[in-house]
N, C-alpha and C. Protein backbone atom coordinates (compact mmCIF):
# COMPACT_ATOMS: atom_id res chain seq x y z
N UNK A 1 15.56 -68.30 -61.59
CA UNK A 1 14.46 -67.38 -61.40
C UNK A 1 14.78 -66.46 -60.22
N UNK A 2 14.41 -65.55 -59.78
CA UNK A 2 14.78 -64.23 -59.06
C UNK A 2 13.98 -64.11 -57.64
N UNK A 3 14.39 -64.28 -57.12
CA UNK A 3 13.19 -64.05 -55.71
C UNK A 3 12.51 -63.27 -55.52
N UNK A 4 11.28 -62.98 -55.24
CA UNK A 4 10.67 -61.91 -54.99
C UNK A 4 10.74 -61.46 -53.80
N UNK A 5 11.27 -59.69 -53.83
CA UNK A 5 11.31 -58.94 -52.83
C UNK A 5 9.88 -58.35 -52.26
N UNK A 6 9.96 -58.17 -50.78
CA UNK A 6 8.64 -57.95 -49.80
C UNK A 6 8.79 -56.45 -50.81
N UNK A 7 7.33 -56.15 -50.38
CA UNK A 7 7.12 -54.62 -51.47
C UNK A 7 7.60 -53.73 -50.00
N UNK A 8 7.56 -53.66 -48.72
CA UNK A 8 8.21 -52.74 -47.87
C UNK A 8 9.64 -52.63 -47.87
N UNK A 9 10.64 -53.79 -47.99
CA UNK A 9 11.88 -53.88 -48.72
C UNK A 9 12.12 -53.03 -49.78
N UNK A 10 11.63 -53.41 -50.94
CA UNK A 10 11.64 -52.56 -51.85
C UNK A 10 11.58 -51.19 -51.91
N UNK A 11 9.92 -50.81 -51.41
CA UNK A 11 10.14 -49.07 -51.28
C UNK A 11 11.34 -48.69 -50.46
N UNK A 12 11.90 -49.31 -49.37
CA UNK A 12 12.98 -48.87 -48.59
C UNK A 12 14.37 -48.82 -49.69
N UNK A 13 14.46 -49.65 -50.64
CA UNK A 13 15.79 -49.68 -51.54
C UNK A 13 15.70 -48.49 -52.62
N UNK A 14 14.39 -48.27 -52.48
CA UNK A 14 14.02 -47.61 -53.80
C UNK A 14 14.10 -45.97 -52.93
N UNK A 15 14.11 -45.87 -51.60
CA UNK A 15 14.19 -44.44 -51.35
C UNK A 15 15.64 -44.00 -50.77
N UNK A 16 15.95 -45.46 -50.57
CA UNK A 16 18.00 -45.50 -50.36
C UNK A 16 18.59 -45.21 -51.90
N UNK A 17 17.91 -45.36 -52.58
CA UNK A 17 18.62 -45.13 -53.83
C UNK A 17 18.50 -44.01 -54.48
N UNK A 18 16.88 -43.44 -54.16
CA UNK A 18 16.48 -42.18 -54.76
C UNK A 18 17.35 -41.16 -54.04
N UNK A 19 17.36 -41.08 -52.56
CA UNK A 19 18.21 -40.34 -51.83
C UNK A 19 19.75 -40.02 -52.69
N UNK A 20 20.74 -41.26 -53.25
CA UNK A 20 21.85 -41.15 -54.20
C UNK A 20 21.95 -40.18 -55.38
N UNK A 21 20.68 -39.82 -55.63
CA UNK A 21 20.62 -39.00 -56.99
C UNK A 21 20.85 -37.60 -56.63
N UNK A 22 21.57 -36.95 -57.87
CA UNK A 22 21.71 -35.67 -57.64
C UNK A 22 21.08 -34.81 -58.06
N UNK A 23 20.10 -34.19 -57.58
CA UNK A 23 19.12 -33.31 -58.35
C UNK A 23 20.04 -32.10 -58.98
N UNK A 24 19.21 -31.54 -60.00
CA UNK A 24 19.58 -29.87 -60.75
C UNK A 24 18.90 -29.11 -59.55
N UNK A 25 19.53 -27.66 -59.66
CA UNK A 25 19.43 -26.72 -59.06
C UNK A 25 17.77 -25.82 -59.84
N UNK A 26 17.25 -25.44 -59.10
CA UNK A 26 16.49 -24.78 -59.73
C UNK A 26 17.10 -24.03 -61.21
N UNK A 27 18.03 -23.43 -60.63
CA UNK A 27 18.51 -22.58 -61.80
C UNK A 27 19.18 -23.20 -63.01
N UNK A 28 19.84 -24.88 -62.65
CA UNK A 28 20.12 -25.21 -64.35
C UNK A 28 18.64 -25.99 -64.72
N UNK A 29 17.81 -26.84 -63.64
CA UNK A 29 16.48 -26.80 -64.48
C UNK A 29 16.02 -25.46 -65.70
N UNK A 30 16.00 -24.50 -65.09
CA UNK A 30 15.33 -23.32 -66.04
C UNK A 30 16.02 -22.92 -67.37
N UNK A 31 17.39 -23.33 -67.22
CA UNK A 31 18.66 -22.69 -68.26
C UNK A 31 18.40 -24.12 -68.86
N UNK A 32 18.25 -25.40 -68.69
CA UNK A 32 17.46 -26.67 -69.57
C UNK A 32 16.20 -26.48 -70.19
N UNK A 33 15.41 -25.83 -69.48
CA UNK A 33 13.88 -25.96 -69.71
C UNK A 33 14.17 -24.55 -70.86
N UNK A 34 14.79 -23.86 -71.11
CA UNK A 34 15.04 -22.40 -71.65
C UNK A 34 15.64 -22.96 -72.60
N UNK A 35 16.96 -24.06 -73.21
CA UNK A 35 17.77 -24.35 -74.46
C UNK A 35 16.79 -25.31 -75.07
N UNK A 36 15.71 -26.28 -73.95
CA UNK A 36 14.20 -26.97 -75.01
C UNK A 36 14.64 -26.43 -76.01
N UNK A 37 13.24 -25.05 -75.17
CA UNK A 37 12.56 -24.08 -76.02
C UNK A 37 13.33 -23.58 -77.49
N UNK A 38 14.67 -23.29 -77.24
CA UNK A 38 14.78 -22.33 -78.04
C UNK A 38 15.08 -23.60 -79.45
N UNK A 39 16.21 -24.78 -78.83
CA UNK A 39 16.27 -25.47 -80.12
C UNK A 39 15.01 -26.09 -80.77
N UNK A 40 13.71 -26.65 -79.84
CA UNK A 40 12.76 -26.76 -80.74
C UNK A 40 12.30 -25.23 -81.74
N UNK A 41 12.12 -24.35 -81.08
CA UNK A 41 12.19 -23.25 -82.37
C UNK A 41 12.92 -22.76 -83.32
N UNK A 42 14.14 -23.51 -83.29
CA UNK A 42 14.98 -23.52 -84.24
C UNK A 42 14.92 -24.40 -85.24
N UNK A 43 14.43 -25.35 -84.69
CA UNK A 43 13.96 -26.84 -85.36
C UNK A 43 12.92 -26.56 -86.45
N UNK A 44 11.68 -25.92 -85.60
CA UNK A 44 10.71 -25.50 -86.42
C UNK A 44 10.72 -25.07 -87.58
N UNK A 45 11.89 -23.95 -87.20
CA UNK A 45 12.05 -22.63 -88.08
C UNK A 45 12.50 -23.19 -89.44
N UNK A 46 14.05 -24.45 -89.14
CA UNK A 46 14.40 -24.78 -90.18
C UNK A 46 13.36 -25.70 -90.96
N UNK A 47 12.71 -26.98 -90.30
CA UNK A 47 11.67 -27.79 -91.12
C UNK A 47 10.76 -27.04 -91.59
N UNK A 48 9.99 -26.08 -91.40
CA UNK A 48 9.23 -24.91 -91.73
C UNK A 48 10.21 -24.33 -93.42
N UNK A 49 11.54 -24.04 -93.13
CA UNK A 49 11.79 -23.19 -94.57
C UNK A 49 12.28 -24.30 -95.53
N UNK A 50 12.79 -25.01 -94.85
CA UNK A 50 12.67 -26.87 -95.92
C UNK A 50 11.42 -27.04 -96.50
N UNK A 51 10.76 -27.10 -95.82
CA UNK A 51 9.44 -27.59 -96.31
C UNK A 51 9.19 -26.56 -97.28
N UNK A 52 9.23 -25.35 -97.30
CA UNK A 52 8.60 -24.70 -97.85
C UNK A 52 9.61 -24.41 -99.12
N UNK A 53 10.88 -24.44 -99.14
CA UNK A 53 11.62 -24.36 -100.18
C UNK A 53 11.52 -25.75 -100.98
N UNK A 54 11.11 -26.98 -100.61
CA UNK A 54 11.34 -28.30 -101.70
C UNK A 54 9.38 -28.07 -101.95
N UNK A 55 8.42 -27.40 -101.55
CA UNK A 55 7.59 -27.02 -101.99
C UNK A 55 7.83 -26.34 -103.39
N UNK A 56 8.19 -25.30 -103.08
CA UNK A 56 8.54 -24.08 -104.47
C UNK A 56 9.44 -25.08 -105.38
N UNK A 57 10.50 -25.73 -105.00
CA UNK A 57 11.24 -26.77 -106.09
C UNK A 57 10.27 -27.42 -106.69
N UNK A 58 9.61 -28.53 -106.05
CA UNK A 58 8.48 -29.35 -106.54
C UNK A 58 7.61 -28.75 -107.72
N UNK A 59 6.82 -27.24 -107.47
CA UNK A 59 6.64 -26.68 -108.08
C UNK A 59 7.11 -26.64 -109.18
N UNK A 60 7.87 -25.91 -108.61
CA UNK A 60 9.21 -25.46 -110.40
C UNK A 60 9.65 -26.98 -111.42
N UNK A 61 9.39 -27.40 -110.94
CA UNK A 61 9.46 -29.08 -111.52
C UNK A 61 8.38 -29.34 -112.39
N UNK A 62 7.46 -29.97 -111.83
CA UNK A 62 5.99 -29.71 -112.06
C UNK A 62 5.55 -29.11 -113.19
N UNK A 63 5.45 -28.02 -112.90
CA UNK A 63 5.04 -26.39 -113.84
C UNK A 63 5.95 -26.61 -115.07
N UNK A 64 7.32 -27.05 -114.92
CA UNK A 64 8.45 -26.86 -116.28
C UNK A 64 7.96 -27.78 -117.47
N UNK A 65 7.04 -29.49 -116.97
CA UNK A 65 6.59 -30.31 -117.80
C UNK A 65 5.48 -29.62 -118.41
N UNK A 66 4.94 -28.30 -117.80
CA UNK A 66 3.26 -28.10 -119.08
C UNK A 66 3.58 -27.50 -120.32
């Protein structure tokens, strides 16, 4: 079983460690937060004309049995 660490210990390991990390620059945050955007709208765009093309198939399916 694991010992339990004092919680003032802890926050101290936990801000020795946070200190180790390397943050993004403002500027590749924004050039990240900017390729999101664009591949979810690309995403959209394509599930959007999928959808809407196995719609019209479905259709054409459908409609051919009356």
């Amino acid at each position: 079983m694991a010992s339990k660490t004092n919680p003032i210990a802890f926050l101290k390991q936990v801000r020795s460690e946070t200190a180790k990390v390397t943050w993004p620059s403002r500027r590749e945050t924004m050039i990240s937060t900017v390729m999101v955007f664009v591949m979810v709208f690309l995403a959209a765009v394509f599930f959007f004309a999928a959808d809407q093309l196995m719609g019209w198939l479905i259709g054409l399916v459908l409609n051919a049995g009356a």
